[in-house]
Protein backbone atom coordinates (compact mmCIF):
# COMPACT_ATOMS: atom_id res chain seq x y z
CA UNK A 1 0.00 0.00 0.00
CA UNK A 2 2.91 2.51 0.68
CA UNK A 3 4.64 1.15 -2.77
CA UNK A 4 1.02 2.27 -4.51
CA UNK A 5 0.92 5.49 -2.30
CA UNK A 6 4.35 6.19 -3.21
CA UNK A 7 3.55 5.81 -6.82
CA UNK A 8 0.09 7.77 -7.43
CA UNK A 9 1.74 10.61 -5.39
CA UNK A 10 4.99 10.91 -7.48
CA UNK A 11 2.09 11.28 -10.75
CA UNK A 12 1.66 15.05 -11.51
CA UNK A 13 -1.35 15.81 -13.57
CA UNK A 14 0.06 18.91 -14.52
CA UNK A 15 2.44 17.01 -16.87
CA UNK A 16 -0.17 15.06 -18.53
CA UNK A 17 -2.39 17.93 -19.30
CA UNK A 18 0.82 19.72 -20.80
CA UNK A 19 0.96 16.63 -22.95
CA UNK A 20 -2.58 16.44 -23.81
CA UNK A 21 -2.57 18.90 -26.99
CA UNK A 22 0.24 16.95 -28.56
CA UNK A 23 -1.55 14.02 -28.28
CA UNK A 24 -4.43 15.55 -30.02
CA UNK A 25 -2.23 17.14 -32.86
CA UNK A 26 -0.60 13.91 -33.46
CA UNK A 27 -4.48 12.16 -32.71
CA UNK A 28 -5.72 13.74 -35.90
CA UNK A 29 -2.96 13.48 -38.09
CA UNK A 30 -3.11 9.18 -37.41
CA UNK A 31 -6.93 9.77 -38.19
CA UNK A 32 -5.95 10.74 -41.29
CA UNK A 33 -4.29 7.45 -41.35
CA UNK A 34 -7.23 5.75 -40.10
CA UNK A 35 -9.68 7.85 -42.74
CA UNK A 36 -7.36 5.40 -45.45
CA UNK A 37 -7.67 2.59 -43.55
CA UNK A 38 -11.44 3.34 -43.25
CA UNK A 39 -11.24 2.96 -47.23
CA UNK A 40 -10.19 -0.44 -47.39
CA UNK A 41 -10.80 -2.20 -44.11
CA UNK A 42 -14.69 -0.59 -44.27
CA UNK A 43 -15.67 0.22 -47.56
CA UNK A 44 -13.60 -2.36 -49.54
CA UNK A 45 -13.68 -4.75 -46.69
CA UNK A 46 -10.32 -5.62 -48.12
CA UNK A 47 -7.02 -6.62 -45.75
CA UNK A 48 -4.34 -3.94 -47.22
CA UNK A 49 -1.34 -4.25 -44.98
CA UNK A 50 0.74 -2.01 -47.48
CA UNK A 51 -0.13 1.21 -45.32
CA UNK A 52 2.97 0.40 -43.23
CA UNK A 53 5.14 1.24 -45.96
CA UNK A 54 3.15 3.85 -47.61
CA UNK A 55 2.54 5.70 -44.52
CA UNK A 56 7.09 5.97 -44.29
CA UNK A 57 6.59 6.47 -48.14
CA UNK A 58 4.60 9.74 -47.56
CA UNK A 59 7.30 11.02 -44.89
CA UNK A 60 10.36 10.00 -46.94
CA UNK A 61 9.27 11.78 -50.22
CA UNK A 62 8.26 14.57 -48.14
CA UNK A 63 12.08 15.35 -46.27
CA UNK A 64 13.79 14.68 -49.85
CA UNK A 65 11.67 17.15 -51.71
CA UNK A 66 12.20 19.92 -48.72
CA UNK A 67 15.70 19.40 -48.19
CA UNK A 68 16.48 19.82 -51.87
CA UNK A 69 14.47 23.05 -52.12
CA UNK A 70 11.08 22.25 -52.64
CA UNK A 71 8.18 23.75 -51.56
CA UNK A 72 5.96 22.21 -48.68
CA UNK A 73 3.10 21.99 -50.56
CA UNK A 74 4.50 20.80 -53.86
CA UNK A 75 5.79 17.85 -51.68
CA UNK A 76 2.77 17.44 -49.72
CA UNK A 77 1.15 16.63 -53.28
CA UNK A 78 4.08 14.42 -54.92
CA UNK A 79 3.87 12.49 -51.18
CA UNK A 80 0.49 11.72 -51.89
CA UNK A 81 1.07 10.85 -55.48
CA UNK A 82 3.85 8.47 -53.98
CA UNK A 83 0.65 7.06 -51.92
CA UNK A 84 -1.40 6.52 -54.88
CA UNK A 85 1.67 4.39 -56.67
CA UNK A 86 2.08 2.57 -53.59
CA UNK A 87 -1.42 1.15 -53.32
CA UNK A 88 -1.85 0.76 -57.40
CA UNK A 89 1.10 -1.75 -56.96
CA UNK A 90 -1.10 -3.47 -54.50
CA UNK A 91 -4.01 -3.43 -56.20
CA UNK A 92 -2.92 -4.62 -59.66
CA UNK A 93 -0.69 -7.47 -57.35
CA UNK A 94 -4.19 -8.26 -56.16
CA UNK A 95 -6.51 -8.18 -59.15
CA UNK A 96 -3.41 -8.95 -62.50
CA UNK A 97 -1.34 -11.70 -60.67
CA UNK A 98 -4.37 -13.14 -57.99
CA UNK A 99 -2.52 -12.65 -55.24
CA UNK A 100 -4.56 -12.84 -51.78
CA UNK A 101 -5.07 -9.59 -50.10
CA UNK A 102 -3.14 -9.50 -47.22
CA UNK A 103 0.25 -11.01 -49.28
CA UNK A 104 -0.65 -8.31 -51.95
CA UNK A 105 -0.27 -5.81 -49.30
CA UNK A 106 2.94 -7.53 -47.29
CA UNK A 107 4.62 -7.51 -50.79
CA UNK A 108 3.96 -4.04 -51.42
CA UNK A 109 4.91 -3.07 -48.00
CA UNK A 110 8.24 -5.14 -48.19
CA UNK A 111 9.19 -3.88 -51.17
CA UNK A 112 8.51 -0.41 -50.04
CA UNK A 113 10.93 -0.79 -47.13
CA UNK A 114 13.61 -0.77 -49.69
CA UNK A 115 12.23 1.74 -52.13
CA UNK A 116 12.02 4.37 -49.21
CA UNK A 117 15.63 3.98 -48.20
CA UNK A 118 16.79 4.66 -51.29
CA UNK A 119 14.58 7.38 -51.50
CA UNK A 120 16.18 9.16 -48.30
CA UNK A 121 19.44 7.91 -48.82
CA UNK A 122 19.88 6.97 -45.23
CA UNK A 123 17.23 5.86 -42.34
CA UNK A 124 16.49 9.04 -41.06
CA UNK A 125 16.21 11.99 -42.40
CA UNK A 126 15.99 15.67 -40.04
CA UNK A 127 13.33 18.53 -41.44
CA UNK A 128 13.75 20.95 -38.50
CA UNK A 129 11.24 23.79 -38.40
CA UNK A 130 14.30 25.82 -38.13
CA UNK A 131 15.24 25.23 -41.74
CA UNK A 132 11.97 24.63 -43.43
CA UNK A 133 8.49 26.43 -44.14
CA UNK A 134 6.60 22.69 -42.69
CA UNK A 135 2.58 22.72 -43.15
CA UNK A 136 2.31 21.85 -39.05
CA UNK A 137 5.31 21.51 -36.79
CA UNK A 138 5.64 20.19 -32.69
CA UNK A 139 6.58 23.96 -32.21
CA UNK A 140 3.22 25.61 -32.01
CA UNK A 141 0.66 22.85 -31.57
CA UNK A 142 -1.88 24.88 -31.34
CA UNK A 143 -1.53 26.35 -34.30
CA UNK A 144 -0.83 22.47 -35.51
CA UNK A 145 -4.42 21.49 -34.09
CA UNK A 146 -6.15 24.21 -36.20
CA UNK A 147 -4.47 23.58 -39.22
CA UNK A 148 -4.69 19.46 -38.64
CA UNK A 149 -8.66 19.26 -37.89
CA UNK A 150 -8.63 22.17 -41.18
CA UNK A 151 -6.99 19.45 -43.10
CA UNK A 152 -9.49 16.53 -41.82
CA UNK A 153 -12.41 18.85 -42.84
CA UNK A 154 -11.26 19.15 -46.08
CA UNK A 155 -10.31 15.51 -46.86
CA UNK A 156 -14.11 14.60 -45.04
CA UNK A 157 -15.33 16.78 -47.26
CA UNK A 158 -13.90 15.02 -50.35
CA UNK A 159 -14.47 11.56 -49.56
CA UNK A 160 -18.08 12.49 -48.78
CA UNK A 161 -18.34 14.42 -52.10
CA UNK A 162 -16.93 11.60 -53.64
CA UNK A 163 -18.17 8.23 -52.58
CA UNK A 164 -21.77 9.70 -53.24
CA UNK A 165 -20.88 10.04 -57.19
CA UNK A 166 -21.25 6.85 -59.48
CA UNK A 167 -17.45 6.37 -59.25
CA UNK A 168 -17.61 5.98 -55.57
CA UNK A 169 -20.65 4.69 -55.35
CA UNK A 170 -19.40 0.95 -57.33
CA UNK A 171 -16.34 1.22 -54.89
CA UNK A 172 -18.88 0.87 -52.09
CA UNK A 173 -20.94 -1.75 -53.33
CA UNK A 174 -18.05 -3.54 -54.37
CA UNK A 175 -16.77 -4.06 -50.82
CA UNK A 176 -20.80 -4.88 -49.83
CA UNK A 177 -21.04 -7.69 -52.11
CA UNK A 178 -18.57 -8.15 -54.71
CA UNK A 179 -20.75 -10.79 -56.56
CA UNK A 180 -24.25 -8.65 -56.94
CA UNK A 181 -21.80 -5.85 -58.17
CA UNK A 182 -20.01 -8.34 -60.76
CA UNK A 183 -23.85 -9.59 -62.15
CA UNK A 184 -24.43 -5.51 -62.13
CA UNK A 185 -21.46 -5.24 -64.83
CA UNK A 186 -19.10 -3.25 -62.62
CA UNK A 187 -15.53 -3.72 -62.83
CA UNK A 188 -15.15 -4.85 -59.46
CA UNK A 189 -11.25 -5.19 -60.13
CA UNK A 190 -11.03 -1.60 -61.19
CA UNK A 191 -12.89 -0.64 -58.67
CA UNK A 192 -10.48 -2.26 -56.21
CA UNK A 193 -7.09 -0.68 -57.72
CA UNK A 194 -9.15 2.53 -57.14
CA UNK A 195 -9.82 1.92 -53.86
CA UNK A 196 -6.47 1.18 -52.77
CA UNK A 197 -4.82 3.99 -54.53
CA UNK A 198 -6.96 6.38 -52.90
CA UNK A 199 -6.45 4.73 -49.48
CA UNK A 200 -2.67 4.54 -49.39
CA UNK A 201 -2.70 8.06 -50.81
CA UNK A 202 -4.35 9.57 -47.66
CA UNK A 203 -1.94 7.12 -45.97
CA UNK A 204 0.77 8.90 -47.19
CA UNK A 205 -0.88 12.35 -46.66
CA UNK A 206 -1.00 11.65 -43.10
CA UNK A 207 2.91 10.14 -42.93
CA UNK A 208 3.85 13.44 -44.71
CA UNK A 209 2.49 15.74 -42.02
CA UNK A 210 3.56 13.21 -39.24
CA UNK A 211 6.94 13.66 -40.56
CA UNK A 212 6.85 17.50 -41.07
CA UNK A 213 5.29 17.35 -36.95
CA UNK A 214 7.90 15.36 -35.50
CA UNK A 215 10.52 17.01 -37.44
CA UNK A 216 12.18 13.70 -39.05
CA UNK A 217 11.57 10.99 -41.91
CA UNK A 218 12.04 7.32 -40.26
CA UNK A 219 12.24 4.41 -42.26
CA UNK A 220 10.78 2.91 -39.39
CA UNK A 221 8.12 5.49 -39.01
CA UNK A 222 5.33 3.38 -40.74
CA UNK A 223 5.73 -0.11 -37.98
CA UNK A 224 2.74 -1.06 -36.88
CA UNK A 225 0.69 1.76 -38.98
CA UNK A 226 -1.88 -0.59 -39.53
CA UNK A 227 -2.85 -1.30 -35.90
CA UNK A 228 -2.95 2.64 -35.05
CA UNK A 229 -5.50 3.14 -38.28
CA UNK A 230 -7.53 -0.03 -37.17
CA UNK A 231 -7.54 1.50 -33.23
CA UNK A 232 -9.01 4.92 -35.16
CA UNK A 233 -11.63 3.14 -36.89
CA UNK A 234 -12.45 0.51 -34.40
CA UNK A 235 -12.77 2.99 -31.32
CA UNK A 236 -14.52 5.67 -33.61
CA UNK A 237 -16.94 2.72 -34.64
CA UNK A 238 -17.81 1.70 -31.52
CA UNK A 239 -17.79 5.27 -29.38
CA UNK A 240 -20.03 6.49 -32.53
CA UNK A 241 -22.53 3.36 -32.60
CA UNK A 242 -22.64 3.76 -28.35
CA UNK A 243 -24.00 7.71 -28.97
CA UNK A 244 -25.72 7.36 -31.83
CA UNK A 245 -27.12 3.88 -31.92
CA UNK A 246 -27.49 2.59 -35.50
CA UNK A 247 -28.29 6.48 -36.60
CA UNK A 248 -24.65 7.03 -37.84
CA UNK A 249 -24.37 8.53 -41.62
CA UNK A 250 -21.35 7.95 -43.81
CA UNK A 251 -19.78 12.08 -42.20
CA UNK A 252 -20.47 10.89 -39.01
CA UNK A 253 -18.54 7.86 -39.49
CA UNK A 254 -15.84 8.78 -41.23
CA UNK A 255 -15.65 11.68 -38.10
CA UNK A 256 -15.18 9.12 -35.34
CA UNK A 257 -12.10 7.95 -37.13
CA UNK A 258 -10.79 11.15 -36.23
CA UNK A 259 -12.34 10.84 -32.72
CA UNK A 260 -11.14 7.67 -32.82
CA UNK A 261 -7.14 8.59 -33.30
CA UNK A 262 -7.46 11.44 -31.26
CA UNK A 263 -8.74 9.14 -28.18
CA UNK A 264 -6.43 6.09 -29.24
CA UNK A 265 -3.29 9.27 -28.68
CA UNK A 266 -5.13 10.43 -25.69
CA UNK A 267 -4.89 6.76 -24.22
CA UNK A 268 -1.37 6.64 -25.00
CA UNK A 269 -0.37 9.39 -23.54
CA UNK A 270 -2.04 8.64 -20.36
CA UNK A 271 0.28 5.29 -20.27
CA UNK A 272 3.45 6.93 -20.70
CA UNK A 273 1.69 9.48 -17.83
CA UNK A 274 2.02 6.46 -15.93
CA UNK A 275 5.20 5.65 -16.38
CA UNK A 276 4.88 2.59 -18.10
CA UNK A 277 8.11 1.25 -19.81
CA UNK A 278 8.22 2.83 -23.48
CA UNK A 279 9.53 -0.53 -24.16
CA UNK A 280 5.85 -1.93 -24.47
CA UNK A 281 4.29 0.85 -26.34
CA UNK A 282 3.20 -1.88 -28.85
CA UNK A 283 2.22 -4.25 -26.48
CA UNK A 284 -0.29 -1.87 -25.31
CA UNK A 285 -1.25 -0.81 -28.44
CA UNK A 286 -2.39 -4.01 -29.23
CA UNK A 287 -4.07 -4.64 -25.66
CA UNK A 288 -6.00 -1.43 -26.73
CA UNK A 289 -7.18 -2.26 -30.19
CA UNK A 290 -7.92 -6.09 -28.68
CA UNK A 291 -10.37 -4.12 -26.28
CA UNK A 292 -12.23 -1.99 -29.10
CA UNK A 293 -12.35 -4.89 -31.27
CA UNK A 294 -14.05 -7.43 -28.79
CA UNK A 295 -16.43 -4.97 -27.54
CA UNK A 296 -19.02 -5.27 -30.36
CA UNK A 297 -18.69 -8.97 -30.29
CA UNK A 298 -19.58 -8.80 -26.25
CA UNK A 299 -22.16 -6.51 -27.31
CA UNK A 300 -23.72 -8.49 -29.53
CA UNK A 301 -23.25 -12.03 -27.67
CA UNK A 302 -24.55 -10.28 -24.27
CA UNK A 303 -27.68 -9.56 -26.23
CA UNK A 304 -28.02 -12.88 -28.28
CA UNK A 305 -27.95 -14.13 -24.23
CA UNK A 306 -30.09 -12.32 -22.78
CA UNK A 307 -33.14 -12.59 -25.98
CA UNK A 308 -32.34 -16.41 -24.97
CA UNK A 309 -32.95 -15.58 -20.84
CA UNK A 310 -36.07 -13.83 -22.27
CA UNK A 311 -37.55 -16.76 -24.01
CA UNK A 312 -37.06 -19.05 -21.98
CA UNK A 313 -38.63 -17.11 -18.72
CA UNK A 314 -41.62 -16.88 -21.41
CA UNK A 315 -41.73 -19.89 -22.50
CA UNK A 316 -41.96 -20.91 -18.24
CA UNK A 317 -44.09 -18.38 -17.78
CA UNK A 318 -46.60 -19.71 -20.20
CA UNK A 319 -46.17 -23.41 -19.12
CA UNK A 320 -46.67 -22.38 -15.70
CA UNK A 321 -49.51 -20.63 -16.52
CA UNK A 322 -51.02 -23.66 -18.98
CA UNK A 323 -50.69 -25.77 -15.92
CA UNK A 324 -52.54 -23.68 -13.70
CA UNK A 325 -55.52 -23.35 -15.63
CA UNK A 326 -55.19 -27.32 -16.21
């Protein structure tokens, strides 16, 4: 008890609520992630582990193009156009050669490993604030906040726009029920490449500004990518279904995923609060997304139990009752 006394006493909250707007900067930029993720994982209902690499992709092309003189902006765009080449290499892996989904996506990702250190050159790369005009930098987060949530707006905005035109609209049904869509004469495998382009573009949309916050390119930047955009999704999913019930439109969805990274941040930064050993950040990254993804499951088996409790109590009820009258 005076170990645990000891320990709760040495925790300031001051220090975590210094903290706190970081994590929310760097919450919305891995929604950005997780609004890619949303593409395939939701949408698509396709397995595309390539976002590992194209995430470090979108960070790598980013420092080059800045530290040879370019502007922010042009490399913002090329990074996403780097994106968009990443996930057409996993799409046409997917639908040209029949390769499975998630090896499509492992291949592209392996093969990206390589193709973004020869891109930087070296494994890390520094883009200080100091040196460079950066779109959102660690050194004014609140000005990094603004312009973050201005940027999630916008791409919202977009991917509402355009998975409502006929385009979008075959992407979605599609991932729904790939068959139907075939016997409707859609290109399902165009439709796919799409898809996947799009995703790993706003992938690496999100790994350029992550790399222009923390002031660095990583080659290892992009591990475990996939499990922060599934924690977006997954916790925006659930939080959003909890509040609004089955009432959720495609904005308010794809704004949870937002919600989503920004409280997946907030929970990390509450660990390290705590002191736990940065040596597990993983570890409880994937105790955290294990959570989120067996709530609906508990969700839906407590109420599968207790319909069951409920019939049978009726189905006593009205033997009880039969016998009674006998």
């Amino acid at each position: 008890m005076e170990f645990l006394a000891e320990y709760f006493g040495s925790l300031n909250p001051a220090n975590f609520l210094a903290a706190l707007p970081g994590n929310i900067a760097q919450g919305i930029i891995w929604g950005l992630m997780g609004l890619g993720v949303f593409i395939t994982y939701k949408l698509l209902n396709f397995a595309d582990l390539s976002v590992d690499g194209s995430f470090a992709t979108g960070g790598a092309v980013t420092a080059v193009m800045l530290i040879n003189g370019c502007s922010v902006w042009v490399a913002l765009i090329v990074a996403i156009l780097a994106g968009i080449a990443a996930g057409l290499i996993t799409g046409l892996l997917h639908t040209l050669l029949g390769i499975p989904d998630i090896l499509a996506g492992i291949l592209t990702q392996i093969a990206l490993y390589s193709i973004n250190l020869n891109i930087m050159g070296r494994s890390n790369l520094p883009i200080s604030y100091r040196n460079y005009a950066l779109v959102i930098s660690a050194s004014d987060i609140n000005l990094s906040i603004i312009i973050a949530l201005g940027i999630a707006a916008i791409v919202i905005a977009a991917m509402y726009w355009y998975f409502g035109t006929e385009q979008g609209s075959t992407i979605r049904s599609t991932g729904s029920n790939p068959a139907m869509s075939k016997a409707q004469g859609i290109n399902i495998n165009v439709a796919k490449v799409i898809a996947l382009a799009l995703s790993n573009g706003l992938v690496a949309l999100a790994g350029s500004l992550f790399a222009q916050y923390q002031g660095f390119a990583d080659i290892n930047m992009g591990r475990g990518a996939i499990v922060i955009g599934l924690a977006a999704v997954i916790i925006g999913e659930v939080l959003g279904e909890a509040i609004f019930r089955k009432r959720m439109n495609f904005v308010v969805k794809m704004l949870f995923v937002i919600v989503g990274g920004i409280l997946y941040y907030i929970a990390m930064g509450i660990v390290l609060w705590l002191k736990m050993p940065t040596d597990d950040t993983k570890l409880f990254t994937a105790i955290i997304v294990a959570i989120f993804l067996a709530v609906p499951y508990l969700q839906k088996k407590s109420k599968t139990s207790f319909k069951k409790v409920a019939k049978m109590n009726l189905k006593a009820n009205k033997a009880n009752g039969g016998s009674d009258n006998a």
